[in-house]
C-alpha atoms as a PDB file:
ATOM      1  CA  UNK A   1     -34.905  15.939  28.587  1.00  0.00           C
ATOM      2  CA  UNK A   2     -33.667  12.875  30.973  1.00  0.00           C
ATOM      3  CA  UNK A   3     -33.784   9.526  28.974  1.00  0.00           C
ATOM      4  CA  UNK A   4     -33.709   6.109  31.545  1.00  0.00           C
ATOM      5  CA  UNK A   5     -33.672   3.024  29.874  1.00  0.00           C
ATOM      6  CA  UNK A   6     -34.044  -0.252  31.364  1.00  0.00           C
ATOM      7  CA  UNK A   7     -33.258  -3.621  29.880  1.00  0.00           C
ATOM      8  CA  UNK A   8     -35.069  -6.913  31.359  1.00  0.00           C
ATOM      9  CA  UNK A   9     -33.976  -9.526  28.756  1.00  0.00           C
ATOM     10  CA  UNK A  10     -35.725  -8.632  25.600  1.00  0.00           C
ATOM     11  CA  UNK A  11     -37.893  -6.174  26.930  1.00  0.00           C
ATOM     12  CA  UNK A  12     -37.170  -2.409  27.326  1.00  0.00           C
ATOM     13  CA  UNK A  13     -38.460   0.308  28.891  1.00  0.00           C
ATOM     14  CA  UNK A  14     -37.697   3.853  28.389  1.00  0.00           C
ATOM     15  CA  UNK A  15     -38.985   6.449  30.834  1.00  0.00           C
ATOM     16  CA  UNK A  16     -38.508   9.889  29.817  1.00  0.00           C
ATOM     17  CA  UNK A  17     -38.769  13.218  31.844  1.00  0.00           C
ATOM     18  CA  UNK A  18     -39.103  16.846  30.157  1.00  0.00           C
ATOM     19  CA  UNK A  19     -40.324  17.765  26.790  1.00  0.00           C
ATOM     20  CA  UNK A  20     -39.913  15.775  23.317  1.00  0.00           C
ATOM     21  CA  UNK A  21     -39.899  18.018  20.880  1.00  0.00           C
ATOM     22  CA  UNK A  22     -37.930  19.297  17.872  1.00  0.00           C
ATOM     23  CA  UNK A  23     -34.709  20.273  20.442  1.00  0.00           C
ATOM     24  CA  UNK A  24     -34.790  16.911  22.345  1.00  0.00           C
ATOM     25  CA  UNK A  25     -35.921  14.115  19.831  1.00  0.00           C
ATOM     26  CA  UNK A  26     -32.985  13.821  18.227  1.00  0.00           C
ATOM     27  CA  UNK A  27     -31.613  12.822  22.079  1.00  0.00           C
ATOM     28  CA  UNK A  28     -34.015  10.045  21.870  1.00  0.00           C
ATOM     29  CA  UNK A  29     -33.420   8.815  18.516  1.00  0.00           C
ATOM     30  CA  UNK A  30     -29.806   8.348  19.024  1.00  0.00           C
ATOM     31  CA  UNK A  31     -30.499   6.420  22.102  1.00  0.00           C
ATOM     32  CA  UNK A  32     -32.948   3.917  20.366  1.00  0.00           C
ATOM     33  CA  UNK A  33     -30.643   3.285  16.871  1.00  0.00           C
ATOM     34  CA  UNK A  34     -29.000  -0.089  18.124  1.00  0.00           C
ATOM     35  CA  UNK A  35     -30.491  -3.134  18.814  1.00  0.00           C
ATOM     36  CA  UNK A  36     -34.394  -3.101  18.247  1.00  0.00           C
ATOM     37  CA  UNK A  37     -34.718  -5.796  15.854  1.00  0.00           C
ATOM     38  CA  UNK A  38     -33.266  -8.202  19.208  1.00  0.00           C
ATOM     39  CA  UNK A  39     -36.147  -6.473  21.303  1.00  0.00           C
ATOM     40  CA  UNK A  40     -39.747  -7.804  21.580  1.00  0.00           C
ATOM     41  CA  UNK A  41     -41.092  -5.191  23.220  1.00  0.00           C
ATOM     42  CA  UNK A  42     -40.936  -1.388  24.227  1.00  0.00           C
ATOM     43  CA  UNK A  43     -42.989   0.495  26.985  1.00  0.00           C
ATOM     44  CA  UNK A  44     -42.306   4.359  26.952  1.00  0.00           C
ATOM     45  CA  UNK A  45     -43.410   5.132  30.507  1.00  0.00           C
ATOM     46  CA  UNK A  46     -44.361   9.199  29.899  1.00  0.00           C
ATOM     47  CA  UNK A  47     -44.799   9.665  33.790  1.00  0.00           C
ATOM     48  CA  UNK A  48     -41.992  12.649  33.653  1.00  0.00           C
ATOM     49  CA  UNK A  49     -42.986  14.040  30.244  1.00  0.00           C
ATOM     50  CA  UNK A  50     -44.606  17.070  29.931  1.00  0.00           C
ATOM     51  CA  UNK A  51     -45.330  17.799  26.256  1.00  0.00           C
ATOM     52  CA  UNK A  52     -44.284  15.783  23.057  1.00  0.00           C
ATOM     53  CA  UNK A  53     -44.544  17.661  19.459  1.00  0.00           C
ATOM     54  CA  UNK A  54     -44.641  16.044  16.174  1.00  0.00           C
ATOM     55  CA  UNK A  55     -41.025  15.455  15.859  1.00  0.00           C
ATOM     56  CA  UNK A  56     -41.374  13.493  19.127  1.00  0.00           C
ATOM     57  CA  UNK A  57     -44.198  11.008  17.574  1.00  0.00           C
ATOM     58  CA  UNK A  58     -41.905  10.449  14.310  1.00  0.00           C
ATOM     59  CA  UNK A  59     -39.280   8.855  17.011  1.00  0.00           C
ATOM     60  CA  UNK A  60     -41.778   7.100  18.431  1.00  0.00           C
ATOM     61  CA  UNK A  61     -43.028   5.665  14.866  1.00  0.00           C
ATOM     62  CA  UNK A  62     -39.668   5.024  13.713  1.00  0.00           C
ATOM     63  CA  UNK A  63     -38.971   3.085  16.448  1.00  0.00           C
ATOM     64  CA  UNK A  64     -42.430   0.866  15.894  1.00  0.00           C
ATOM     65  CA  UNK A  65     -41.401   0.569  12.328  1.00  0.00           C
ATOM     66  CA  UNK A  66     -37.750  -0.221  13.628  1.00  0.00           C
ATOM     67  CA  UNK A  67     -39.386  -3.172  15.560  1.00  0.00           C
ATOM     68  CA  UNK A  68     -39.477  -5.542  12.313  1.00  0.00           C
ATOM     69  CA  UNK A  69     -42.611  -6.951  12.573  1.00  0.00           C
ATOM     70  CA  UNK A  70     -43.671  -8.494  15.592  1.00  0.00           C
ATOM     71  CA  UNK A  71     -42.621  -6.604  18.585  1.00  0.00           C
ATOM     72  CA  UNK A  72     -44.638  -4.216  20.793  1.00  0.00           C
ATOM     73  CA  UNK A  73     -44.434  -0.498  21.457  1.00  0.00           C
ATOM     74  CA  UNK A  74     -46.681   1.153  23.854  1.00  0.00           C
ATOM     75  CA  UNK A  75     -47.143   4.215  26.094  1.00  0.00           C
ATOM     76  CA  UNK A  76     -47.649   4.228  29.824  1.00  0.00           C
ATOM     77  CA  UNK A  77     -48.359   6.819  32.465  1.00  0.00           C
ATOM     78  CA  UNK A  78     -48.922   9.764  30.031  1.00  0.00           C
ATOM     79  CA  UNK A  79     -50.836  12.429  30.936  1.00  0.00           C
ATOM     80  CA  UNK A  80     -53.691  14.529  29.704  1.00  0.00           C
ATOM     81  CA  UNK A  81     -51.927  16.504  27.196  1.00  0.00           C
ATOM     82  CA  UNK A  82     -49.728  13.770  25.798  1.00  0.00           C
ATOM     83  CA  UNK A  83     -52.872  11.773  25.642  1.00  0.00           C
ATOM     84  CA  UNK A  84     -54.633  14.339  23.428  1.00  0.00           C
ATOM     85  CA  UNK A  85     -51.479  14.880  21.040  1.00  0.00           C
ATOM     86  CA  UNK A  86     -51.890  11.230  20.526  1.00  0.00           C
ATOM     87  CA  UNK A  87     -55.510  10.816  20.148  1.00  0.00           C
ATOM     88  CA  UNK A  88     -55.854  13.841  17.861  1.00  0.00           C
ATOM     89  CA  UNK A  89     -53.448  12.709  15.503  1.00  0.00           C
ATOM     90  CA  UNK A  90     -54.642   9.325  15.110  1.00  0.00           C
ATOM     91  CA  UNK A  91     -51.231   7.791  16.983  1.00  0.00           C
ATOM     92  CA  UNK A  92     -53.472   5.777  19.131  1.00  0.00           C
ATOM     93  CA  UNK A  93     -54.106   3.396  16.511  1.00  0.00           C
ATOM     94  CA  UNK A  94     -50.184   2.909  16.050  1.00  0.00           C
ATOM     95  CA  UNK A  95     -49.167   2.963  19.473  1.00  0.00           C
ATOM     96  CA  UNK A  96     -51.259   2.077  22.416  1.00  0.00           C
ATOM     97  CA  UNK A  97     -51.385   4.617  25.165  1.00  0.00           C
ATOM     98  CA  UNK A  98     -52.228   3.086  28.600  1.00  0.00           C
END
């Protein structure tokens, strides 16, 4: 999995490319640890990624819960499959997929 972030001031966007599952989210995790409490906002932009598994969506929440209150975290560009893994499992109420 390729991981691109991309700082604008307090606002971060992380585009990812591949899969995110058991093998890779641990990738993505150590690339999030620092600094989200000084963010107020994250956009994963899913254009590149192909599949994400449940190990994938516990980064994801972590990193909402990691937000302390107040910041956003939302999905971009993901496609049909991603869309379903998020609908199905009720992540769409967490995490806004656009």
């Amino acid at each position: 999995m390729k991981i691109t972030k991309n700082l604008n001031g307090t606002e971060l966007t992380v585009a990812l490319e591949g899969e995110l599952d058991t093998l890779t989210a641990p990738e993505l995790e150590n690339a999030l640890k620092e600094g989200l409490s000084d963010l107020t906002a994250i956009t994963f932009d899913f254009a590149g990624l192909d599949y994400i598994s449940s190990a994938g969506l516990r980064v994801l929440l972590m990193t909402y819960r990691g937000m302390h209150y107040g910041g956003t975290v939302k999905v971009i560009n993901a496609n049909e499959i991603v869309r379903e893994v998020f609908e199905v499992t009720g992540f769409t109420d967490i995490i806004p997929v656009e």
